[in-house]
C-alpha atoms as a PDB file:
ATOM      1  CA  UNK A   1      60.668  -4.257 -46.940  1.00  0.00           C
ATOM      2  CA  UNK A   2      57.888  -2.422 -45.155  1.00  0.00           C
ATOM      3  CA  UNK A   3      54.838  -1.615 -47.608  1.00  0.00           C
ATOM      4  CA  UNK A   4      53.553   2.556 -47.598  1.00  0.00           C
ATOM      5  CA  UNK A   5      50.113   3.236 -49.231  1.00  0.00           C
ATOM      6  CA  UNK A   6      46.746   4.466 -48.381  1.00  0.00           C
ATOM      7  CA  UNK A   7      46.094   4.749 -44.670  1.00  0.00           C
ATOM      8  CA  UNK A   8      49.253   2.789 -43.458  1.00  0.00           C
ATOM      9  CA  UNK A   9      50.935   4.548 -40.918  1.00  0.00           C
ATOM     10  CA  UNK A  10      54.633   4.496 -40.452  1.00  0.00           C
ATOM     11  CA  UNK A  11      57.316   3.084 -37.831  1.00  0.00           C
ATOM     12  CA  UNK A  12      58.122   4.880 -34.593  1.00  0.00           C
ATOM     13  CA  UNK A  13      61.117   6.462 -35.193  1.00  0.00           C
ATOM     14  CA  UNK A  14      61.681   7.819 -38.488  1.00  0.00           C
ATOM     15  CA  UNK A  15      62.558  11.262 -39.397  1.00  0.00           C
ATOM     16  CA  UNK A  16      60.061  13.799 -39.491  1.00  0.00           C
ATOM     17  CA  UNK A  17      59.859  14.846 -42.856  1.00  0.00           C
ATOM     18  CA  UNK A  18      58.831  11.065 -43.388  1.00  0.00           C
ATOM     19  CA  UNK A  19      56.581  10.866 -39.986  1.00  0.00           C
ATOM     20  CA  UNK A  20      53.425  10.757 -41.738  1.00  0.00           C
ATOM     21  CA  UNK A  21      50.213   8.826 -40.392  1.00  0.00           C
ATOM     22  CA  UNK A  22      48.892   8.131 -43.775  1.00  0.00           C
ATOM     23  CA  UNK A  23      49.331   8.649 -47.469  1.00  0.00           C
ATOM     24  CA  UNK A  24      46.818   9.516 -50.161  1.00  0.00           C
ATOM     25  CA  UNK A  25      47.114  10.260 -53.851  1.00  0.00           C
ATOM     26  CA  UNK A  26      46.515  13.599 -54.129  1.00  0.00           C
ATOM     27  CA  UNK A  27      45.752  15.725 -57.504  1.00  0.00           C
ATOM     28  CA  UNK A  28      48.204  17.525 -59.898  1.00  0.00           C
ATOM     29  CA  UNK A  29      52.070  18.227 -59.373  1.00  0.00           C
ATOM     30  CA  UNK A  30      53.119  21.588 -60.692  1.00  0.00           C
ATOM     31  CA  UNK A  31      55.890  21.155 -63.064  1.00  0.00           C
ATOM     32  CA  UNK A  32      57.867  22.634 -65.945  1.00  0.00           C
ATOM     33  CA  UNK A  33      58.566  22.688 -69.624  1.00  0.00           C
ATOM     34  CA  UNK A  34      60.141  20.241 -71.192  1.00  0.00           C
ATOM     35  CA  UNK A  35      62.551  16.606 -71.168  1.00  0.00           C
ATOM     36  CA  UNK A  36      65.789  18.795 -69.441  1.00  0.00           C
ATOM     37  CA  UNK A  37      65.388  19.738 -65.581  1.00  0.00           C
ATOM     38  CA  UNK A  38      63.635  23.132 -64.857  1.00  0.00           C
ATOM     39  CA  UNK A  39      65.520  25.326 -62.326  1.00  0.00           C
ATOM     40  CA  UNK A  40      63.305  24.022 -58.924  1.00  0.00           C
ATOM     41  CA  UNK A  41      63.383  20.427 -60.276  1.00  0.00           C
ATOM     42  CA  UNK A  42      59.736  19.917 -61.072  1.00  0.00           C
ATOM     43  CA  UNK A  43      59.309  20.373 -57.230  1.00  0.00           C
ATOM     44  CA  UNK A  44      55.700  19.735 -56.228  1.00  0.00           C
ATOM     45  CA  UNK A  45      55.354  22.988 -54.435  1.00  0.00           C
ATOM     46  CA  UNK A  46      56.932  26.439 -53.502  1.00  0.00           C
ATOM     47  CA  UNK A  47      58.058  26.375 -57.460  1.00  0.00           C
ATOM     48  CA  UNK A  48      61.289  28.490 -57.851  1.00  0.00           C
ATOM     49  CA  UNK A  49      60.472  29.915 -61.311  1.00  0.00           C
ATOM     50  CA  UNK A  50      57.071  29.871 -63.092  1.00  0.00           C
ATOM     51  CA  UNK A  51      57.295  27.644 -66.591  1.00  0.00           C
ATOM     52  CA  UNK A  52      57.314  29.584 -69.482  1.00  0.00           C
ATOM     53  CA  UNK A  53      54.712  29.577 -72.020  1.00  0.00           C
ATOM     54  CA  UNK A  54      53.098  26.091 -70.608  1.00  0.00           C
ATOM     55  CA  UNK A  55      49.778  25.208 -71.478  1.00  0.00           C
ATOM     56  CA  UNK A  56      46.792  25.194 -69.373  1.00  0.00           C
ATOM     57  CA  UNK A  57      47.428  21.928 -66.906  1.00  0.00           C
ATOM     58  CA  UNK A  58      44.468  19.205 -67.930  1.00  0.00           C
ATOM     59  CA  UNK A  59      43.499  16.521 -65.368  1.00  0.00           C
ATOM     60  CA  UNK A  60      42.613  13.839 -67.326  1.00  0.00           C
ATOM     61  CA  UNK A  61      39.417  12.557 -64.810  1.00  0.00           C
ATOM     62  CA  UNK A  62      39.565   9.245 -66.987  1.00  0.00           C
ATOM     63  CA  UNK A  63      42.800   8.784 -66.395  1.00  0.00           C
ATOM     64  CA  UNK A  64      43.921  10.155 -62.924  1.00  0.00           C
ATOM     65  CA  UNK A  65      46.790  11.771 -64.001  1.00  0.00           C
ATOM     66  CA  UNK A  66      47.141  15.238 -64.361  1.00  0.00           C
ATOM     67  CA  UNK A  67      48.455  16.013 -67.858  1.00  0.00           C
ATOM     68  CA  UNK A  68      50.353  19.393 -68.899  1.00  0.00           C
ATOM     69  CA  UNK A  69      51.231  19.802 -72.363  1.00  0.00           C
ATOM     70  CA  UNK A  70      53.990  22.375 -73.932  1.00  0.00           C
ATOM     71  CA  UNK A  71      55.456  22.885 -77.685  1.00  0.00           C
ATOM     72  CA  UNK A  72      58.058  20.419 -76.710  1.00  0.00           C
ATOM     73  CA  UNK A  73      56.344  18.140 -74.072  1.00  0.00           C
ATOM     74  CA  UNK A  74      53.606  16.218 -72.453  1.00  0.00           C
ATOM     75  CA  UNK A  75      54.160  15.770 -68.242  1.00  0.00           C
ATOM     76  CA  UNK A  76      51.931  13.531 -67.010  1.00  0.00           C
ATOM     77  CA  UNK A  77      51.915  13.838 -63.106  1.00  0.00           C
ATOM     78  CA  UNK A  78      50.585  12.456 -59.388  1.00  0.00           C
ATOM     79  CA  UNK A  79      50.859  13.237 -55.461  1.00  0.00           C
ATOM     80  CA  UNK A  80      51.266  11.127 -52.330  1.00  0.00           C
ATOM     81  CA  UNK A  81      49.944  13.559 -49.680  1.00  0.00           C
ATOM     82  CA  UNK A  82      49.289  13.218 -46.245  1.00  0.00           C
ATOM     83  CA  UNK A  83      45.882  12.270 -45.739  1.00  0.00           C
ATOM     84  CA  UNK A  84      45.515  14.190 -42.815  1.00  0.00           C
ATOM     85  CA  UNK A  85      47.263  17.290 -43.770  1.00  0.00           C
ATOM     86  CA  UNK A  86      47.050  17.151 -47.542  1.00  0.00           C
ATOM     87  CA  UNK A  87      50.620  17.998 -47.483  1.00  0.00           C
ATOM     88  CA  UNK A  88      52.360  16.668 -50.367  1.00  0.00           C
ATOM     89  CA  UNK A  89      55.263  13.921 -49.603  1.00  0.00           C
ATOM     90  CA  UNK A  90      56.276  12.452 -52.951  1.00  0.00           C
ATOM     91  CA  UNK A  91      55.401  12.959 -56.523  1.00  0.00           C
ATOM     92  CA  UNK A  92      55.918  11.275 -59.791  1.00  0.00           C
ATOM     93  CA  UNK A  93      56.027  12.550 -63.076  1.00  0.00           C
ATOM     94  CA  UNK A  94      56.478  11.311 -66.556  1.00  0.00           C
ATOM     95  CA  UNK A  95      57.886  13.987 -69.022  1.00  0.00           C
ATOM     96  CA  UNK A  96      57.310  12.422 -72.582  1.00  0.00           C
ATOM     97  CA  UNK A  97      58.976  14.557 -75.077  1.00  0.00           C
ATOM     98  CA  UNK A  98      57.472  15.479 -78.682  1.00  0.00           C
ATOM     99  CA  UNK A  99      59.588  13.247 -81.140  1.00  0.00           C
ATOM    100  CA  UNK A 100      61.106  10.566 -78.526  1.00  0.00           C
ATOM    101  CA  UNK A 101      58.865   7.417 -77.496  1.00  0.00           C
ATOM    102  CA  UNK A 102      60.986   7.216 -74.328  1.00  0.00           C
ATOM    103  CA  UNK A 103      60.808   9.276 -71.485  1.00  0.00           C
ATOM    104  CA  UNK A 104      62.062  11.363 -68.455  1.00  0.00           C
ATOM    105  CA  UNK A 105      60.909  10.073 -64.746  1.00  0.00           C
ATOM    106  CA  UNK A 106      61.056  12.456 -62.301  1.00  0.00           C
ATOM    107  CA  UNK A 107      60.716  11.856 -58.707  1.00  0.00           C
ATOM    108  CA  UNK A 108      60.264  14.117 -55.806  1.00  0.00           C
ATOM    109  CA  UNK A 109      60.782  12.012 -52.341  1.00  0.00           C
ATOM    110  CA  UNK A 110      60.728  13.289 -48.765  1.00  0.00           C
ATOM    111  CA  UNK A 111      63.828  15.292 -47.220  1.00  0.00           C
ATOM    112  CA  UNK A 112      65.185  13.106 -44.241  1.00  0.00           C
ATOM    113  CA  UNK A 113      66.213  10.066 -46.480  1.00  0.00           C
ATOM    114  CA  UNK A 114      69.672   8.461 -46.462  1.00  0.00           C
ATOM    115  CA  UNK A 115      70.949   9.587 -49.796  1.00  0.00           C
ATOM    116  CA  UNK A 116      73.742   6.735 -49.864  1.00  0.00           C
ATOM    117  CA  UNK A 117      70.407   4.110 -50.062  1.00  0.00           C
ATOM    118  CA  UNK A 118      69.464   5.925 -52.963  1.00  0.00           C
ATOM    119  CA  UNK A 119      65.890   6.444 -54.537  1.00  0.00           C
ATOM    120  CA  UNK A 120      64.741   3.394 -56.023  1.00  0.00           C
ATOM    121  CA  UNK A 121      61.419   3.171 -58.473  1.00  0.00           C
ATOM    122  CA  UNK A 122      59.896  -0.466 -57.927  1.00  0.00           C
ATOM    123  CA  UNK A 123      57.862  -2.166 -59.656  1.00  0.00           C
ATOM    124  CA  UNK A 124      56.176  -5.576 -60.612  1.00  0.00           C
ATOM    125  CA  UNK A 125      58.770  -6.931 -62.645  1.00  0.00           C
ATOM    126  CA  UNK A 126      62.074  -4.922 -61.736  1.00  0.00           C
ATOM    127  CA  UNK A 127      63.772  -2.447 -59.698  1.00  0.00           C
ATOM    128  CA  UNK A 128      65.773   0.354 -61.068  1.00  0.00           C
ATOM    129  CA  UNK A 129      68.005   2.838 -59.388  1.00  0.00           C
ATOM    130  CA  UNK A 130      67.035   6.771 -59.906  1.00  0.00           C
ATOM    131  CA  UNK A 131      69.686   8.669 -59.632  1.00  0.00           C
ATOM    132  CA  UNK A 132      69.236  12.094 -56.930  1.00  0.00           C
ATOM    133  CA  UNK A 133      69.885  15.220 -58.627  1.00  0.00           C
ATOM    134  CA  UNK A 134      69.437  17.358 -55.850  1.00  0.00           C
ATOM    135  CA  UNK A 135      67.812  18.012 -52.612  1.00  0.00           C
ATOM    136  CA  UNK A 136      66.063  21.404 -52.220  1.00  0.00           C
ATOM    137  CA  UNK A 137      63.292  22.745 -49.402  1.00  0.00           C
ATOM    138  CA  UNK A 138      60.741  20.568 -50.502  1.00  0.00           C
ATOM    139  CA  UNK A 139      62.604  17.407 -51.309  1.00  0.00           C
ATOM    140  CA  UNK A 140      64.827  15.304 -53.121  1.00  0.00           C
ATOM    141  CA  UNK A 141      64.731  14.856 -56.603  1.00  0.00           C
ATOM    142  CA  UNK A 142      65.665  11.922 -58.465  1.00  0.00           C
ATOM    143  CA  UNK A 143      65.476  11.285 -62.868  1.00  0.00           C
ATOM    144  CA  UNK A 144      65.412   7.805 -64.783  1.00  0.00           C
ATOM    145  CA  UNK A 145      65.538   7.646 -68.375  1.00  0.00           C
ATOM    146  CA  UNK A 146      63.374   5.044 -69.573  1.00  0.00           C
ATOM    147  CA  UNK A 147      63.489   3.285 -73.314  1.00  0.00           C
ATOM    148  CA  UNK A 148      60.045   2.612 -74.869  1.00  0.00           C
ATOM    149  CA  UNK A 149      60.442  -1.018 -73.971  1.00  0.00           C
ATOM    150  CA  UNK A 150      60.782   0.003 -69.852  1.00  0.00           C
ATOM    151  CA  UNK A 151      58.015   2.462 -70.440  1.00  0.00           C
ATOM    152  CA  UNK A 152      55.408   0.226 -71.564  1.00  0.00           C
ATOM    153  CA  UNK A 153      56.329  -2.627 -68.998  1.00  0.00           C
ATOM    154  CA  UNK A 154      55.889  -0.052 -66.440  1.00  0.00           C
ATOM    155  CA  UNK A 155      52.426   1.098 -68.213  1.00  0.00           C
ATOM    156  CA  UNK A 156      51.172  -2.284 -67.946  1.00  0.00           C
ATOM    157  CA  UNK A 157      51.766  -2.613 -63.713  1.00  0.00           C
ATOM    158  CA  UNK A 158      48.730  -1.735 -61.401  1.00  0.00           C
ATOM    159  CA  UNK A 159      51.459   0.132 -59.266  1.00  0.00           C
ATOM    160  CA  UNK A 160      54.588   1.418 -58.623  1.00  0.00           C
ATOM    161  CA  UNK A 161      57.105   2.820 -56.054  1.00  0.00           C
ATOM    162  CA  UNK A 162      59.574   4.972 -54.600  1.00  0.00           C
ATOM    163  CA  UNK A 163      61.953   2.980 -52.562  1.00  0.00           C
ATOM    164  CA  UNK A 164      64.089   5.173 -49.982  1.00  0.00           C
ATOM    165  CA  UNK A 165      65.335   4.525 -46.638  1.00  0.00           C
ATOM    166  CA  UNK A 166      64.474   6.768 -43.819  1.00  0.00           C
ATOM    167  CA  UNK A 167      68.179   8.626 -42.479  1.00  0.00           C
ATOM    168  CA  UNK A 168      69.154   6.740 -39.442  1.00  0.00           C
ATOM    169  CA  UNK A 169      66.751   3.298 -40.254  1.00  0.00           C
ATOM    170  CA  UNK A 170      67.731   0.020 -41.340  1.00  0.00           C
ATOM    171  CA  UNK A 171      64.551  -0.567 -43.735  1.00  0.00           C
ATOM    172  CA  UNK A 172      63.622   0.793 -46.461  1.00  0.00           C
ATOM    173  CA  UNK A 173      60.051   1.671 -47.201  1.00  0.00           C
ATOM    174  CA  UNK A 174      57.983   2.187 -50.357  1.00  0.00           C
ATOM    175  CA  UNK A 175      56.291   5.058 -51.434  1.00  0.00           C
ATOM    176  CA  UNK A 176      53.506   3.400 -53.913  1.00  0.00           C
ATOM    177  CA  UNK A 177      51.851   5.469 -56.775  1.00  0.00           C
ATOM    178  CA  UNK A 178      48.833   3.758 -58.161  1.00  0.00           C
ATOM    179  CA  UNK A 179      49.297   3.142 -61.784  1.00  0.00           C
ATOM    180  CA  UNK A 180      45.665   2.747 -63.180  1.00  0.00           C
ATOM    181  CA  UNK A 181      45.239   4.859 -66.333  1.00  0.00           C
ATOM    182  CA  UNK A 182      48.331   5.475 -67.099  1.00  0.00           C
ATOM    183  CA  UNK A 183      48.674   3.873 -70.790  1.00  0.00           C
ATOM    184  CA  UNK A 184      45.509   5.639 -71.688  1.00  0.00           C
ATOM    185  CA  UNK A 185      47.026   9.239 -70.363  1.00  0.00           C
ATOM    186  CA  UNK A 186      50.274   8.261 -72.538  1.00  0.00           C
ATOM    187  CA  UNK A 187      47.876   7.777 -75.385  1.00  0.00           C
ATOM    188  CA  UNK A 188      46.705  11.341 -74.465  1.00  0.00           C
ATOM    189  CA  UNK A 189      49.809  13.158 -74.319  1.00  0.00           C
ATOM    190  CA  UNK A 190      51.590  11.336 -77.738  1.00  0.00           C
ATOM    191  CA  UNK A 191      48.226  12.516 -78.965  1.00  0.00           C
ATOM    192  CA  UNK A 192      48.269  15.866 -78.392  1.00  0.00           C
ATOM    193  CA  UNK A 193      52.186  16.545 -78.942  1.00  0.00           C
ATOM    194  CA  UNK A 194      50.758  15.422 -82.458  1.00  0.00           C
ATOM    195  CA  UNK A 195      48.729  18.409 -83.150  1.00  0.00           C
END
C-alpha cells in the first residue's frame, strides 16, 4: 500500500488525473444543502447548480474545517490540492443532518481510478467500502453512511483516507485527510443546527 500526503510525489506511470507531484490540504469545498445528494454531487469545483438558500460558508480557523450550515444541515468540509498547482484532487465532507447523530460522507476522488477497486475510506482502526455514485468532470463521487458509533471512532483518529487504485496499476494508494479538529467542528455544527 503506497502512502499519499504532503509533499510525496507519486509513481511513474499513473494516470494523469492522479499524476500529481505533491498534495496539500487546501481550504473549503463548495457543497450543497442538505443529507440527500445535490445535483453536481457536492463536487469541489465547476458546481452544476448553486445551493439554495445556504448560509454564509464559516471556516472554523480552530478547527480546520470549513463549516456550512443550512435549515436542515451542517457540512463540514476539506481539500487535497496540488501543492504546486493548487488544483483540487480529492475532498471530504461530512454532512451532519439537524435531528440525526449519524452522518453522510461524501467523497470526491480523482477521475482516472479503476472503479471495480472501489473507493475505500481508511482509517486507524478499520476500512470501509464507499460506494461511487457517479463520476462527473471533476471526479468521482463516493457516500458512506456512518452510525454515531463509526462517527466518533473516526473523530477520535489523527487521520484518514481515500483508498483508490490508479486505472491500469496494481497498487492502490491513499489519499490522507488530516483529521485534527474534527470533534470540536462536530461540536460546532450539532451546535448551531440547535439554534
Amino acid at each position: 500500500m503506497r502512502q499519499r500526503g504532503c509533499g510525496i510525489g507519486m509513481r511513474r506511470g499513473a494516470v494523469t488525473a492522479l499524476a500529481l507531484a505533491a498534495w496539500s490540504v487546501a481550504g473549503p469545498v463548495a457543497g450543497q444543502e442538505g443529507d440527500g445528494l445535490p445535483p453536481d454531487g457536492g463536487l469541489p469545483s465547476g458546481a452544476a447548480a448553486a445551493p439554495e438558500a445556504e448560509a454564509p460558508e464559516a471556516a472554523a480557523p480552530e478547527t480546520g474545517w470549513a463549516m456550512t450550515c443550512g435549515a436542515e444541515a451542517c457540512r463540514l468540509a476539506r481539500q487535497l490540492a496540488d501543492a504546486g498547482s493548487g488544483t483540487t484532487v480529492a475532498a471530504l465532507t461530512f454532512v451532519l443532518p439537524k435531528g440525526q447523530a449519524g452522518a453522510r460522507i461524501r467523497a470526491v476522488v480523482p477521475l482516472g481510478i479503476d472503479l471495480r477497486a472501489g473507493v475505500w475510506l481508511a482509517g486507524a482502526r478499520d476500512v470501509r467500502a464507499m460506494p461511487l455514485v457517479t463520476c462527473l468532470q471533476q471526479g468521482c463521487l463516493a457516500v458512506l453512511d456512518v452510525d454515531p458509533v463509526s462517527l466518533g471512532l473516526i473523530a477520535s483518529q489523527q487521520a484518514v483516507a481515500l483508498r483508490v487504485t490508479p486505472y491500469g496499476g496494481s497498487e492502490a494508494m491513499d489519499l490522507t485527510f488530516p483529521l485534527a479538529g474534527l470533534a470540536e467542528a462536530f461540536s460546532d455544527a450539532r451546535a448551531a443546527l440547535a439554534e
